[in-house]
Protein backbone atom coordinates (compact mmCIF):
# COMPACT_ATOMS: atom_id res chain seq x y z
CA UNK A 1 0.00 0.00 0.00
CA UNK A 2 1.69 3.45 -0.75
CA UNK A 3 1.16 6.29 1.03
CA UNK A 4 -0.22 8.63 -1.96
CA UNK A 5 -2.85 5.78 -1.70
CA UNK A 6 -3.84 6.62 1.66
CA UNK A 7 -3.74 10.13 1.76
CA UNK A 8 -7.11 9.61 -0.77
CA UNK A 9 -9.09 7.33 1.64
CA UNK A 10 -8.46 10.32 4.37
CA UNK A 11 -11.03 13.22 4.81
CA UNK A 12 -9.57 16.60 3.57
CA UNK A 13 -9.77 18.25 6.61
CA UNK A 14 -6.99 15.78 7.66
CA UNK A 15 -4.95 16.10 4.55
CA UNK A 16 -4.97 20.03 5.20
CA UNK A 17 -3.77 20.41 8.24
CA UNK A 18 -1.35 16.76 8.56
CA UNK A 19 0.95 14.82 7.24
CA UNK A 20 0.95 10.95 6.39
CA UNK A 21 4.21 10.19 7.69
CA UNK A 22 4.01 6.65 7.48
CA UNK A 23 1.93 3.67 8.37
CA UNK A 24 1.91 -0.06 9.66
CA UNK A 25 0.02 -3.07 9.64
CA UNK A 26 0.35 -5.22 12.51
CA UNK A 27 -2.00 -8.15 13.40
CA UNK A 28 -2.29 -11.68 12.76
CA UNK A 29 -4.15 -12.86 9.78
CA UNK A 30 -4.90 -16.58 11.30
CA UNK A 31 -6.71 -14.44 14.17
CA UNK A 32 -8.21 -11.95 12.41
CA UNK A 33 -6.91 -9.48 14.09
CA UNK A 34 -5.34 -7.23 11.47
CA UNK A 35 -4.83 -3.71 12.04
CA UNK A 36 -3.43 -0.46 10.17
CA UNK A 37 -1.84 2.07 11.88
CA UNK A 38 -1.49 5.65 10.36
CA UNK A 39 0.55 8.05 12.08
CA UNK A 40 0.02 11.82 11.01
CA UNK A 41 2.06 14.82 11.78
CA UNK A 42 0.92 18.01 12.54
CA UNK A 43 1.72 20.65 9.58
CA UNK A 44 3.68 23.75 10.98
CA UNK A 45 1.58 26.03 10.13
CA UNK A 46 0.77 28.59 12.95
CA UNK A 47 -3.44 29.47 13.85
CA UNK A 48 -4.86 32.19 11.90
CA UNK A 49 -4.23 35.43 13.55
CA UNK A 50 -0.62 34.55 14.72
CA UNK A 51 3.08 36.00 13.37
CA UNK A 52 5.58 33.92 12.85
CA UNK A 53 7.79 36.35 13.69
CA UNK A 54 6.64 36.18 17.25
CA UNK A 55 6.75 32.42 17.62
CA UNK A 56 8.85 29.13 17.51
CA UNK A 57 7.56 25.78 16.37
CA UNK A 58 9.15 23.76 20.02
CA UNK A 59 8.18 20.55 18.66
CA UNK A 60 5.03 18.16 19.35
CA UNK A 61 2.46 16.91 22.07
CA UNK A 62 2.43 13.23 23.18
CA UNK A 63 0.74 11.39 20.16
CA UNK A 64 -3.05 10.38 20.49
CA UNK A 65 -4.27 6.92 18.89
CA UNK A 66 -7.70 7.51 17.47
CA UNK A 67 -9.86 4.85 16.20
CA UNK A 68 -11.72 5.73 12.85
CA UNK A 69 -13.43 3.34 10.68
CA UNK A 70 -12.84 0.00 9.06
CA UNK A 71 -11.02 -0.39 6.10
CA UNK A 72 -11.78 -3.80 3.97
CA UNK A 73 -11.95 -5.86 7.33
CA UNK A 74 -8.96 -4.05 8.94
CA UNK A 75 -9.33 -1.82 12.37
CA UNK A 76 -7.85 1.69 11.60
CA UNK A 77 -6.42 3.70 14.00
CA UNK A 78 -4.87 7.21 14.02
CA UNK A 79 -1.71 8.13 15.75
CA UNK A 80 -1.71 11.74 15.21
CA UNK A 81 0.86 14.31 16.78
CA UNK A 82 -0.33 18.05 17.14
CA UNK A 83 2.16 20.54 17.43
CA UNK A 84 2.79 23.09 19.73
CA UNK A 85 4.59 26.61 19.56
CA UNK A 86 6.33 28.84 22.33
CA UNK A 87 5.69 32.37 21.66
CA UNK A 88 9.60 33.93 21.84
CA UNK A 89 8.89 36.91 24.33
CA UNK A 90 6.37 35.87 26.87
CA UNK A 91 7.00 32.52 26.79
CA UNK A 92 3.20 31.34 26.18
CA UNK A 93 2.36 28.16 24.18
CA UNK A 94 0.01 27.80 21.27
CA UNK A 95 -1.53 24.88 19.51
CA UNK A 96 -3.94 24.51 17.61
CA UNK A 97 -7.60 23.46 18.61
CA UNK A 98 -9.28 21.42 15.79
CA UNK A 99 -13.12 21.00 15.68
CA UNK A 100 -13.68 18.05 13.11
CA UNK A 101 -16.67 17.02 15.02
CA UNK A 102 -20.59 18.23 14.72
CA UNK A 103 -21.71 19.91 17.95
CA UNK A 104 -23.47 17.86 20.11
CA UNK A 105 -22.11 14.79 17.83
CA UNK A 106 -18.98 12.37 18.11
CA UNK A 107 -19.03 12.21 14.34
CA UNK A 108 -17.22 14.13 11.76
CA UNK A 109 -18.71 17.13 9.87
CA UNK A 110 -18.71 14.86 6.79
CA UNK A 111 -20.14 11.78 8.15
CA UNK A 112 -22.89 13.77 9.57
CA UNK A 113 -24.51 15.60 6.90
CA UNK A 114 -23.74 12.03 4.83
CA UNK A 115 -26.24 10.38 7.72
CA UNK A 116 -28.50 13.29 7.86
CA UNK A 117 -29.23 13.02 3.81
CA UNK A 118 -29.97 8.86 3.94
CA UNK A 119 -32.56 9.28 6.80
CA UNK A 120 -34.29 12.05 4.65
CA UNK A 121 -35.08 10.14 2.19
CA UNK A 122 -36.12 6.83 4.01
């Protein structure tokens, strides 16, 4: 599987804002148990309303392992890594706070309206 592959099958919220660094597959195919792993970075790109001249990317936050959904049998999980930035004079960090999900709603923007559209026409 290549990794140009992958970045397709992601939403483009996630292929705006990260980067598919790389990915595994780990599992046991007698048991079923196959998983892929996709581990995103963080793009360093500051939030709107920042200057760069005023801060310094300081690296990233511990990673986060996010389940998301099946692909062709295989449990999918996200190991994403946010960054954060130290603003040079005061010392202050900065990350950015990402909203992919509808209010109210543990489901993506995209998923939602998608599930709000089927039962409207049932």
């Amino acid at each position: 599987m290549k990794l140009s592959f992958l970045r397709e099958i992601l939403p483009d919220i996630i292929n705006i804002h990260f980067d598919l660094v790389c990915y595994h597959k780990l599992g046991n195919v007698r048991e079923k148990t196959m998983e892929l792993e996709l581990h995103l970075d963080e793009l360093n790109i500051l939030p709107e309303g920042y200057c760069t001249s005023e801060y310094e990317s300081k690296g990233f936050l511990p990673s986060s392992r996010i389940q998301d959904f099946p692909i062709r049998g295989q449990a999918v999980y996200l190991v994403i890594r946010r960054r954060r930035w130290r603003n040079k004079f005061t010392g202050k960090e900065l990350r950015n706070d990402y909203s992919f999900t509808n209010k109210g709603a543990k489901l993506t923007q995209e998923l939602s309206d998608f599930l709000k559209d089927t039962n409207r026409y049932s």
